[in-house]
N, C-alpha and C. Protein backbone atom coordinates (compact mmCIF):
# COMPACT_ATOMS: atom_id res chain seq x y z
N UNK A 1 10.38 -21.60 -12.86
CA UNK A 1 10.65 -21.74 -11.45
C UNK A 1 9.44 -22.37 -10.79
N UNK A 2 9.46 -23.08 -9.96
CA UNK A 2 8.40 -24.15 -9.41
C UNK A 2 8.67 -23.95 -7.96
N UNK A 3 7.59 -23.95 -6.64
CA UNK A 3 7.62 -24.07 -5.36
C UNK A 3 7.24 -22.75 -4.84
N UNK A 4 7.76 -22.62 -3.75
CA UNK A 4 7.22 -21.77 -3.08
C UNK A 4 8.13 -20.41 -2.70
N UNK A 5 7.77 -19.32 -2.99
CA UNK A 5 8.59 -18.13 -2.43
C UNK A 5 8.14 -17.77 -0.71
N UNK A 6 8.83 -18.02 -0.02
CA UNK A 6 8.97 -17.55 1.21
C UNK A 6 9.26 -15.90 1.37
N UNK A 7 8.34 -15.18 1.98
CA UNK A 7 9.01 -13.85 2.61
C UNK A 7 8.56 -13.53 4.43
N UNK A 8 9.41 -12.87 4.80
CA UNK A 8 9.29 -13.00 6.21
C UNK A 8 9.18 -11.52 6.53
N UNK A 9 8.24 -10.97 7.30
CA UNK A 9 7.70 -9.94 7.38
C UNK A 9 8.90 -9.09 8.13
N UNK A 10 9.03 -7.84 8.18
CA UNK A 10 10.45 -6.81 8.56
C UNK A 10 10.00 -5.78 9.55
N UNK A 11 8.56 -5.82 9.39
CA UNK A 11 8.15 -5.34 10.79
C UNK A 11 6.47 -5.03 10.19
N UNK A 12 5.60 -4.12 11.15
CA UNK A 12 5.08 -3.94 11.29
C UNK A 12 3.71 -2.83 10.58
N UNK A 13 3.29 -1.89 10.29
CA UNK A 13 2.59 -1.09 10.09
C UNK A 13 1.36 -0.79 10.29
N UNK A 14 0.79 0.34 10.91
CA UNK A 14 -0.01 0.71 12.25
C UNK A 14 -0.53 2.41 12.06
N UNK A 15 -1.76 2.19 11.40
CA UNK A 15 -2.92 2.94 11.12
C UNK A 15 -4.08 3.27 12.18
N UNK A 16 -4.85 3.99 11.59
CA UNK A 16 -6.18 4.62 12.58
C UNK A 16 -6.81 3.65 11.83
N UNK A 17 -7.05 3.03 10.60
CA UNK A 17 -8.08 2.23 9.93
C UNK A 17 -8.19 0.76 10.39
N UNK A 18 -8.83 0.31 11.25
CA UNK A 18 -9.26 -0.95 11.83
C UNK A 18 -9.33 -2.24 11.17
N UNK A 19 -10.08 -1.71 9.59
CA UNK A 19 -10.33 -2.77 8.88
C UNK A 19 -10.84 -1.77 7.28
N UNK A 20 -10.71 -2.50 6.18
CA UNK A 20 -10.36 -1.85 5.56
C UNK A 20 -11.45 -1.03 4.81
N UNK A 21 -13.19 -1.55 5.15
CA UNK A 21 -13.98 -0.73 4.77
C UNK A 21 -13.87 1.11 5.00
N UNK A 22 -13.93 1.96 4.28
CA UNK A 22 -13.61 3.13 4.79
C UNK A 22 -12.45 3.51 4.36
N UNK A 23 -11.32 2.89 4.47
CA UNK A 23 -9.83 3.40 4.10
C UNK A 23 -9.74 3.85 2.91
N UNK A 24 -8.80 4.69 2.37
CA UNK A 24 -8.72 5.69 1.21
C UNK A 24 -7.63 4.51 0.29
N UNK A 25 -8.13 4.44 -0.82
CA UNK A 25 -7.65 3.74 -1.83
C UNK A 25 -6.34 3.78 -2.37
N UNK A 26 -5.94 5.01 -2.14
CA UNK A 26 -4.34 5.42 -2.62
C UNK A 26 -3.71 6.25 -1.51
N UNK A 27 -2.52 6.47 -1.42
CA UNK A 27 -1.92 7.68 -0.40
C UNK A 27 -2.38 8.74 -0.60
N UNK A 28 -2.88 8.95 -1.87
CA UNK A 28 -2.66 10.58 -2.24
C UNK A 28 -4.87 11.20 -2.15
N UNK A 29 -5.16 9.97 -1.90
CA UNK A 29 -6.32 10.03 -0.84
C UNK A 29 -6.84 10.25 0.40
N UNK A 30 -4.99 9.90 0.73
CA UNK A 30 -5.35 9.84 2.65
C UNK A 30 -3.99 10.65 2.38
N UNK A 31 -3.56 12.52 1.90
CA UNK A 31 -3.45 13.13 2.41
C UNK A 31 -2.98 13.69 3.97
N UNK A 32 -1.93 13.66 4.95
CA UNK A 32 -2.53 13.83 6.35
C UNK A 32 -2.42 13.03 7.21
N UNK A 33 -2.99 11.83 6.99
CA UNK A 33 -3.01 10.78 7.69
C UNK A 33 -1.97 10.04 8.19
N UNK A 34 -2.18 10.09 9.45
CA UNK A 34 -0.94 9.57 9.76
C UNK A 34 -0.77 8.01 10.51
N UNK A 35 0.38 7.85 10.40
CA UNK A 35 0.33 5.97 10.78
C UNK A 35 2.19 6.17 11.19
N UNK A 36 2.45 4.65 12.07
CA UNK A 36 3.85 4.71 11.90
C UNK A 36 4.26 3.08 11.45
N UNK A 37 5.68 3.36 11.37
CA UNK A 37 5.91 1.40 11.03
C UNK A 37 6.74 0.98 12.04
N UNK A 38 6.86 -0.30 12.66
CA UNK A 38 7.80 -0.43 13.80
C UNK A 38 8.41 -1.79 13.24
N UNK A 39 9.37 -1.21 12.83
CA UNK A 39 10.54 -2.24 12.57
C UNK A 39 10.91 -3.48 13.12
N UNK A 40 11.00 -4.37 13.46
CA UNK A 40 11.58 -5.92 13.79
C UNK A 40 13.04 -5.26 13.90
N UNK A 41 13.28 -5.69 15.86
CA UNK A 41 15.06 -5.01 16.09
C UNK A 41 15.97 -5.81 15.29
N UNK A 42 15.50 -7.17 14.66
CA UNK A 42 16.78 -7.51 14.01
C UNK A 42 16.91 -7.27 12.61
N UNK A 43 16.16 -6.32 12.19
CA UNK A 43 15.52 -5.61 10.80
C UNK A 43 16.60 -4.07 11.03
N UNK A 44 16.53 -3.41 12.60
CA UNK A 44 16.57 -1.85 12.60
C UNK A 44 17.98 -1.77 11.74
N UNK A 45 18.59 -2.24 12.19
CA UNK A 45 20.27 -1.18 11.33
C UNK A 45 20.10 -1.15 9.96
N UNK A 46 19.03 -2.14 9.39
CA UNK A 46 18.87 -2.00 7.75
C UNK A 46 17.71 -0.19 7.46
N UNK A 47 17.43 0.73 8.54
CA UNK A 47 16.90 1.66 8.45
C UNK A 47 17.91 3.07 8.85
N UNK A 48 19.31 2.35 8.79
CA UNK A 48 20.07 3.29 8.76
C UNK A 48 20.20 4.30 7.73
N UNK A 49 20.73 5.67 7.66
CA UNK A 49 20.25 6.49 6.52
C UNK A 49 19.03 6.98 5.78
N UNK A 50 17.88 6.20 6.24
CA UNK A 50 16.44 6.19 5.67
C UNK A 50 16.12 7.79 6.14
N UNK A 51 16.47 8.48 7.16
CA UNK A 51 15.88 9.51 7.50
C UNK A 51 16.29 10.99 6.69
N UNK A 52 17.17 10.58 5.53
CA UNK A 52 17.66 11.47 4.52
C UNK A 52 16.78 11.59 3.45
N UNK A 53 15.35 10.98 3.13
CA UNK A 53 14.49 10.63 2.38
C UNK A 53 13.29 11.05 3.14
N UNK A 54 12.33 11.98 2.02
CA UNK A 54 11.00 12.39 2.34
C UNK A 54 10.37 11.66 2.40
N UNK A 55 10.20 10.63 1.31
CA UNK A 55 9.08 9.52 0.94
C UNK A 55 9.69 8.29 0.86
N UNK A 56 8.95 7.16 1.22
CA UNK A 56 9.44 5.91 1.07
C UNK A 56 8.63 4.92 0.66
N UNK A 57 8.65 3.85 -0.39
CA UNK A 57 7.96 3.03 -0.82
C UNK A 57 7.69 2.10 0.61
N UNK A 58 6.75 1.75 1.02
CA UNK A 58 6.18 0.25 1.42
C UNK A 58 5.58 -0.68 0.54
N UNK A 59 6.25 -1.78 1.08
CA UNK A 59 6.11 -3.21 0.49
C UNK A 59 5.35 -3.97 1.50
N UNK A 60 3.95 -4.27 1.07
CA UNK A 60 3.57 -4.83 2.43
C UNK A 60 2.46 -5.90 2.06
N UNK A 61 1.66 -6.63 2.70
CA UNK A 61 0.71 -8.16 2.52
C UNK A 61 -0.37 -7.72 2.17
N UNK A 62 -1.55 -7.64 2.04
CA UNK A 62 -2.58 -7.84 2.02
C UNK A 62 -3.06 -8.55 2.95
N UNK A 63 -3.27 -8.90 4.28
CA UNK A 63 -3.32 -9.86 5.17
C UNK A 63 -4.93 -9.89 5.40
N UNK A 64 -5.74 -9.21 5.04
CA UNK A 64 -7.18 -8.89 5.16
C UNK A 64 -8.17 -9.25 4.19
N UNK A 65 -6.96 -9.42 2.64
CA UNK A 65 -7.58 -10.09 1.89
C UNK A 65 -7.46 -11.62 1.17
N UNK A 66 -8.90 -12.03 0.52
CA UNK A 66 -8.84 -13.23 0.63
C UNK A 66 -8.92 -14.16 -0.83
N UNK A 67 -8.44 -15.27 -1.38
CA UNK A 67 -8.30 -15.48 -2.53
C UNK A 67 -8.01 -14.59 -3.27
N UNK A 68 -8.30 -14.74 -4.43
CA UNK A 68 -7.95 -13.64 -5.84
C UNK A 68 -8.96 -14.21 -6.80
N UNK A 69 -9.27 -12.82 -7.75
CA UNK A 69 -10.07 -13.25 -9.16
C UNK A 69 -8.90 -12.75 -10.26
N UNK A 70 -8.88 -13.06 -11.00
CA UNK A 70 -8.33 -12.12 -12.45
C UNK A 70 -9.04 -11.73 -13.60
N UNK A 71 -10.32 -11.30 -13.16
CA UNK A 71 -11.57 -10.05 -13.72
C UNK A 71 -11.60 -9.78 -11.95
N UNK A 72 -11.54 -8.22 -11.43
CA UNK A 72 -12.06 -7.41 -10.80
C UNK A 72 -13.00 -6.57 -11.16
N UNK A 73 -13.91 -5.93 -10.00
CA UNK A 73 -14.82 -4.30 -10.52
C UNK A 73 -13.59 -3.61 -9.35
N UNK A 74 -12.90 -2.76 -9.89
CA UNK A 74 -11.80 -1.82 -9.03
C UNK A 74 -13.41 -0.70 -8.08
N UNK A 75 -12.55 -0.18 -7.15
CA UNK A 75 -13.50 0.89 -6.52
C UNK A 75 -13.32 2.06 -7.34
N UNK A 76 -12.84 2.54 -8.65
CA UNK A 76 -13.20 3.54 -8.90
C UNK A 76 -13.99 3.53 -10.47
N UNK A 77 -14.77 1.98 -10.47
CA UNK A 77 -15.27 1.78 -11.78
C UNK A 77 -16.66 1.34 -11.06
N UNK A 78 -17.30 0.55 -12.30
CA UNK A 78 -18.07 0.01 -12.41
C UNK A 78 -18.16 -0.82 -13.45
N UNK A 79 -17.62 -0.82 -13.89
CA UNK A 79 -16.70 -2.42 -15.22
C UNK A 79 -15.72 -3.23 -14.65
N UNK A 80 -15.60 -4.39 -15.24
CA UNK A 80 -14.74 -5.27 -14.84
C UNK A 80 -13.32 -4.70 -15.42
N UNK A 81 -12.17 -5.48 -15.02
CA UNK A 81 -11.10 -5.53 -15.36
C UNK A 81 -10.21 -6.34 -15.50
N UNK A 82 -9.46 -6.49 -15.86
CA UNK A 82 -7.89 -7.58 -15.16
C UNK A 82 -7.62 -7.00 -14.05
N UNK A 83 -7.54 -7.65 -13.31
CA UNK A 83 -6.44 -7.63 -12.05
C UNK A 83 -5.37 -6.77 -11.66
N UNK A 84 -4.49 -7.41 -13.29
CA UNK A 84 -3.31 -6.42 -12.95
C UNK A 84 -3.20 -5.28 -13.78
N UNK A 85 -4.86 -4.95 -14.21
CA UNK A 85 -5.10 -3.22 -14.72
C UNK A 85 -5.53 -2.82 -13.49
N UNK A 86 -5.25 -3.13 -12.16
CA UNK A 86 -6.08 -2.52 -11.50
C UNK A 86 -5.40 -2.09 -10.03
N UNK A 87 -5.41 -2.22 -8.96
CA UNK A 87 -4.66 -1.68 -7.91
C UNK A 87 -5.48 -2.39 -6.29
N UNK A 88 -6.60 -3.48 -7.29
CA UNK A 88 -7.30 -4.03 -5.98
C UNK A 88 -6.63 -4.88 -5.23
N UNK A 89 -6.84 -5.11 -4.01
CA UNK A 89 -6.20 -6.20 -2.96
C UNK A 89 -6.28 -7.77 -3.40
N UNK A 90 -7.26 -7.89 -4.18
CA UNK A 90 -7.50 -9.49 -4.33
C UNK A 90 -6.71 -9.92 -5.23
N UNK A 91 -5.04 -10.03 -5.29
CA UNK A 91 -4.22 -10.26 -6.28
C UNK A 91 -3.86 -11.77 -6.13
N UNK A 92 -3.25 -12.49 -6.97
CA UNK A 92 -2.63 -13.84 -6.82
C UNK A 92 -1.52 -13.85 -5.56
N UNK A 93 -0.91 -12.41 -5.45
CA UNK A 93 0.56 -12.99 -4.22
C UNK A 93 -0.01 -11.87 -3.10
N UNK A 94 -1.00 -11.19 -3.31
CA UNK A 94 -1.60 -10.14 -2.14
C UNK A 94 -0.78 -9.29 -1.32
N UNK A 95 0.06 -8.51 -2.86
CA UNK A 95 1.27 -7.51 -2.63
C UNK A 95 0.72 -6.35 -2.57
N UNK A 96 1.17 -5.72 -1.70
CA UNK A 96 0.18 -3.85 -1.51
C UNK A 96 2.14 -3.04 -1.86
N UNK A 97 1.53 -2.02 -2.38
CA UNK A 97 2.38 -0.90 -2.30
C UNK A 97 1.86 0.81 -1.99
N UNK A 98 2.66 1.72 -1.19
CA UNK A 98 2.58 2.66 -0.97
C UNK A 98 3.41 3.64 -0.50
N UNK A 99 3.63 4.85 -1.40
CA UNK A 99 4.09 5.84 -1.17
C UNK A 99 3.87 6.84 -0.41
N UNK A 100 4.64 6.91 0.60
CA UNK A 100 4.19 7.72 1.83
C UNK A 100 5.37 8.68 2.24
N UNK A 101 4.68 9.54 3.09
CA UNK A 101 5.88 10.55 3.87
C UNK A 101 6.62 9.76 4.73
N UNK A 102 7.79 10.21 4.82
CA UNK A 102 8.70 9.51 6.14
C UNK A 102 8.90 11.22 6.95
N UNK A 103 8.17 11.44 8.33
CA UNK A 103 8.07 12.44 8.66
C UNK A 103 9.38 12.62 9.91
N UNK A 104 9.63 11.52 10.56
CA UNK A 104 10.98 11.18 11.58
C UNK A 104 11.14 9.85 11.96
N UNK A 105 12.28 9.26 12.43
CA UNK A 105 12.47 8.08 12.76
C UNK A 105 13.02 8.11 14.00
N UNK A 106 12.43 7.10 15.10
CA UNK A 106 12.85 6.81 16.51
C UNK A 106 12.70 5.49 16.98
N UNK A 107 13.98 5.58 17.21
CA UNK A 107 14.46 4.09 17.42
C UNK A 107 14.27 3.45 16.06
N UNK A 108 13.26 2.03 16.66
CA UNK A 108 13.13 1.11 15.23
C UNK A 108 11.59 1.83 14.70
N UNK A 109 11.30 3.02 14.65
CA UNK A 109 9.79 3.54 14.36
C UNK A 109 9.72 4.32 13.79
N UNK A 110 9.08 4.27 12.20
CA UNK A 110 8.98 5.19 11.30
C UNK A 110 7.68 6.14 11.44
N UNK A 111 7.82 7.30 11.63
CA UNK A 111 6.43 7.73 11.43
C UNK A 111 6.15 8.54 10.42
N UNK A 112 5.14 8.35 9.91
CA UNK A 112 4.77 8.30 8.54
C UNK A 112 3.31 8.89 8.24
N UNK A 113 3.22 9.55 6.95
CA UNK A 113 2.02 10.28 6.52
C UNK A 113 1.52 10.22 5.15
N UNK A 114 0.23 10.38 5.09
CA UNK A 114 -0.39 9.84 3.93
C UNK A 114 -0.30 8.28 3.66
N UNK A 115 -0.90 7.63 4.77
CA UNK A 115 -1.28 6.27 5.16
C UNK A 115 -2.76 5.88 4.30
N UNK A 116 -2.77 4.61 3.23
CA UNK A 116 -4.15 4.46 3.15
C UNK A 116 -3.92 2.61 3.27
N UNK A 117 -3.23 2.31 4.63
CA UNK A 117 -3.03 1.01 4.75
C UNK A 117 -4.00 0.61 6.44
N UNK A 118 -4.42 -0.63 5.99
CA UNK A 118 -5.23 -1.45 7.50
C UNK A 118 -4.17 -1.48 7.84
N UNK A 119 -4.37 -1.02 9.97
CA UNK A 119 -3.82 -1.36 10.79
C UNK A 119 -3.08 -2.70 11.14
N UNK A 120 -2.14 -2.85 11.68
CA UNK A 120 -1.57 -4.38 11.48
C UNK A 120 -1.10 -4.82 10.32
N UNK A 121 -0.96 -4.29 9.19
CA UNK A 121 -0.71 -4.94 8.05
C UNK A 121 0.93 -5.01 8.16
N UNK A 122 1.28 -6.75 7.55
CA UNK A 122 2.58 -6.83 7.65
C UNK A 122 3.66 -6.58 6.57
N UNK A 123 4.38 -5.42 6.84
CA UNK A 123 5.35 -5.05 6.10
C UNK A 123 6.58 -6.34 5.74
N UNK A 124 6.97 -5.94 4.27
CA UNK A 124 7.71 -6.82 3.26
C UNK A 124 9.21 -6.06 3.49
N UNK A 125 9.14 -4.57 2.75
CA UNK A 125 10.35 -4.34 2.80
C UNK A 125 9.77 -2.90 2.15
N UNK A 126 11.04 -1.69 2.22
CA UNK A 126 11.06 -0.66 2.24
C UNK A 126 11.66 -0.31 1.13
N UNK A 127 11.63 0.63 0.02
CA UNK A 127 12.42 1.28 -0.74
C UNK A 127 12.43 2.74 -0.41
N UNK A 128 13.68 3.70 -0.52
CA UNK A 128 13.30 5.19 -0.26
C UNK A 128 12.46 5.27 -2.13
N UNK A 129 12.02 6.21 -2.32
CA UNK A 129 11.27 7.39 -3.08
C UNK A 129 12.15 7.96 -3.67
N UNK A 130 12.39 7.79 -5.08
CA UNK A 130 13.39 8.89 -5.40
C UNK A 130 12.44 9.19 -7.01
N UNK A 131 12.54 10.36 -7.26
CA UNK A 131 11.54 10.95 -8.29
C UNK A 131 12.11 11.11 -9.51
N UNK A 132 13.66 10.44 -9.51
CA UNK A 132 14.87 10.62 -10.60
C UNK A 132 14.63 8.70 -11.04
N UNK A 133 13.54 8.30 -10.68
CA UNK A 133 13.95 6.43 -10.57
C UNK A 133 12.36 6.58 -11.10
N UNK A 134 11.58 6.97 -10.17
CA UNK A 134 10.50 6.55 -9.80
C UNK A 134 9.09 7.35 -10.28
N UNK A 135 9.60 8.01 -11.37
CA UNK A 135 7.91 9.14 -11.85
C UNK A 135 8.78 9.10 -13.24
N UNK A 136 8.06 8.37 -14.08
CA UNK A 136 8.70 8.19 -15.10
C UNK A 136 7.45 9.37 -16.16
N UNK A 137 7.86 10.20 -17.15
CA UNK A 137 6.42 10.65 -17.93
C UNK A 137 5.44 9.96 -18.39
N UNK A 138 4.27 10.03 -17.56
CA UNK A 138 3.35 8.85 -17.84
C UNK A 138 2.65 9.56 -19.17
N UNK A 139 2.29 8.73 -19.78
CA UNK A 139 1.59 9.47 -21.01
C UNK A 139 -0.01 8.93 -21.62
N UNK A 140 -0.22 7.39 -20.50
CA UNK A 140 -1.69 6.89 -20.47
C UNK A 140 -2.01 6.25 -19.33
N UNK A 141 -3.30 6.36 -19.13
CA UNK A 141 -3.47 6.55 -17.38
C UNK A 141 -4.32 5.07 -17.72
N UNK A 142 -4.47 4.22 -18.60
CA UNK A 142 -5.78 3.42 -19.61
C UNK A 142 -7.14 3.81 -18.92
N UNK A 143 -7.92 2.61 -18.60
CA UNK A 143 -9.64 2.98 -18.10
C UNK A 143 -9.56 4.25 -16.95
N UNK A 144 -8.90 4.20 -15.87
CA UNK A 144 -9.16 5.09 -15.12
C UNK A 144 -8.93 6.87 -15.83
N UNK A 145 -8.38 6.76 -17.07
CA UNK A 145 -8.97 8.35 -17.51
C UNK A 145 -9.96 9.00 -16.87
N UNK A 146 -11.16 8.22 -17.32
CA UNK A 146 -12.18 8.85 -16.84
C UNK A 146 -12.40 8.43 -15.63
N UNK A 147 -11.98 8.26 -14.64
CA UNK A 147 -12.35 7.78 -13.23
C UNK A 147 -11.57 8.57 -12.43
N UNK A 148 -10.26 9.38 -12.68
CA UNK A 148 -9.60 9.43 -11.76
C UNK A 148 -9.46 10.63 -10.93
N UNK A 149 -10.67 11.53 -11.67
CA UNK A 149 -11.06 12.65 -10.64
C UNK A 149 -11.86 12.49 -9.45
N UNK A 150 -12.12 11.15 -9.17
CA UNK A 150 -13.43 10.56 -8.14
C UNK A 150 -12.21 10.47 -6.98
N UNK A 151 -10.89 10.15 -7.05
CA UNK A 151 -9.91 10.02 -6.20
C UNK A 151 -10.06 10.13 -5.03
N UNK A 152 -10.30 11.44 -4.61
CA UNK A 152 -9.89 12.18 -3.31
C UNK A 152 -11.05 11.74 -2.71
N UNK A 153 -12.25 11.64 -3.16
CA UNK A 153 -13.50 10.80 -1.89
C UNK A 153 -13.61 9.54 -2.05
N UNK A 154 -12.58 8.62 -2.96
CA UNK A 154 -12.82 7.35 -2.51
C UNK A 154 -12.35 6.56 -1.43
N UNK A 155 -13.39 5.63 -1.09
CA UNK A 155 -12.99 5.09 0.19
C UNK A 155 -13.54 3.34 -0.43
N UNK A 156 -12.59 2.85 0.16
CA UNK A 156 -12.77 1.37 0.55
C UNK A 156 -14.05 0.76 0.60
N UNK A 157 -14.86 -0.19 -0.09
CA UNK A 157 -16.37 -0.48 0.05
C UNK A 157 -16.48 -1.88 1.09
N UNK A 158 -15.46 -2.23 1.05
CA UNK A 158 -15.42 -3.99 1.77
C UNK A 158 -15.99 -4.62 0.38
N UNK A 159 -15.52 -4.46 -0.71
CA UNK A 159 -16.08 -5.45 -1.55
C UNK A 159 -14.85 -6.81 -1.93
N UNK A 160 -13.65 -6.49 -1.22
CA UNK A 160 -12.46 -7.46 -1.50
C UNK A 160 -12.09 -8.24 -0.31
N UNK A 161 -12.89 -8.03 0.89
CA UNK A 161 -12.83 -8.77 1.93
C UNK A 161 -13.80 -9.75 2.19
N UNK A 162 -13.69 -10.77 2.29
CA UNK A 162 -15.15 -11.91 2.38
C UNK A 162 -15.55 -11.88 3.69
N UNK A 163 -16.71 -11.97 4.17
CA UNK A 163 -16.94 -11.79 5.65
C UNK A 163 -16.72 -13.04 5.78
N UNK A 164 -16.61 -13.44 7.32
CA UNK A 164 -16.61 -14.76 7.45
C UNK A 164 -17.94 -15.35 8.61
């Protein structure tokens, strides 16, 4: 396949985190935190039924970050990696994902918990969370074995954002 994939953003998503130094690396880092998403009205009727679901995948840009490498240092190492061993922002299509609470919905506005996304970031598209699809028995975690008790205090270094 050759050219260009077009996607057109479905709405919105809207954090306490300004920018992304500081922000918690995974959801299950930012605990609590709360954020909401505000839908695009010609997006809302596709959020019909969503409020029957605890958790919901976001599909959303990277809009903060810039180029890509394919060797990263992830924030919870200090070795390089591939890219796509890893969960950093600096990817080739600068796709973020996150599993979050869906706590109520009003109007076109999700509000939502356990946020570890920059403010403004533009949402792709939504999947609900289902734990019969989606938590398969993991049985190797690879390099982050040993890394992945550092979890809960990691935060964002600004090492994937270029100043300008």
């Amino acid at each position: 396949m050759r050219g260009k994939i077009i996607y057109h953003t479905i709405g919105v998503i809207y954090s306490l985190f300004k920018k992304p130094y500081g922000t918690p690396i995974q959801p299950r880092a930012a605990e609590g935190v709360k954020g909401k998403v505000v839908i695009k009205n010609k997006f809302k009727k596709g959020i019909k039924d969503l409020s029957g679901f605890s958790h919901i995948i976001l599909i959303y840009h990277f809009h903060l970050s810039q180029g890509y490498s394919l060797w990263v240092k992830p924030f919870m190492d200090k070795k390089t990696h591939g890219v796509f061993a890893t969960r950093a922002p600096c990817r080739p299509n600068s796709l973020g994902l996150s599993v979050v609470k869906l706590k109520k919905i009003k109007g076109n506005t999700l509000y939502i918990e356990d946020v570890d996304i920059v403010d403004g970031t533009p949402l792709l598209d939504i999947k609900p969370y289902l734990p019969h699809f989606d938590s398969p028995k993991v049985t190797k975690i690879g390099w982050l074995k040993k890394q992945i008790h550092r979890l809960p205090s990691h935060r964002d270094d600004g090492r994937f954002v270029k100043s300008k």
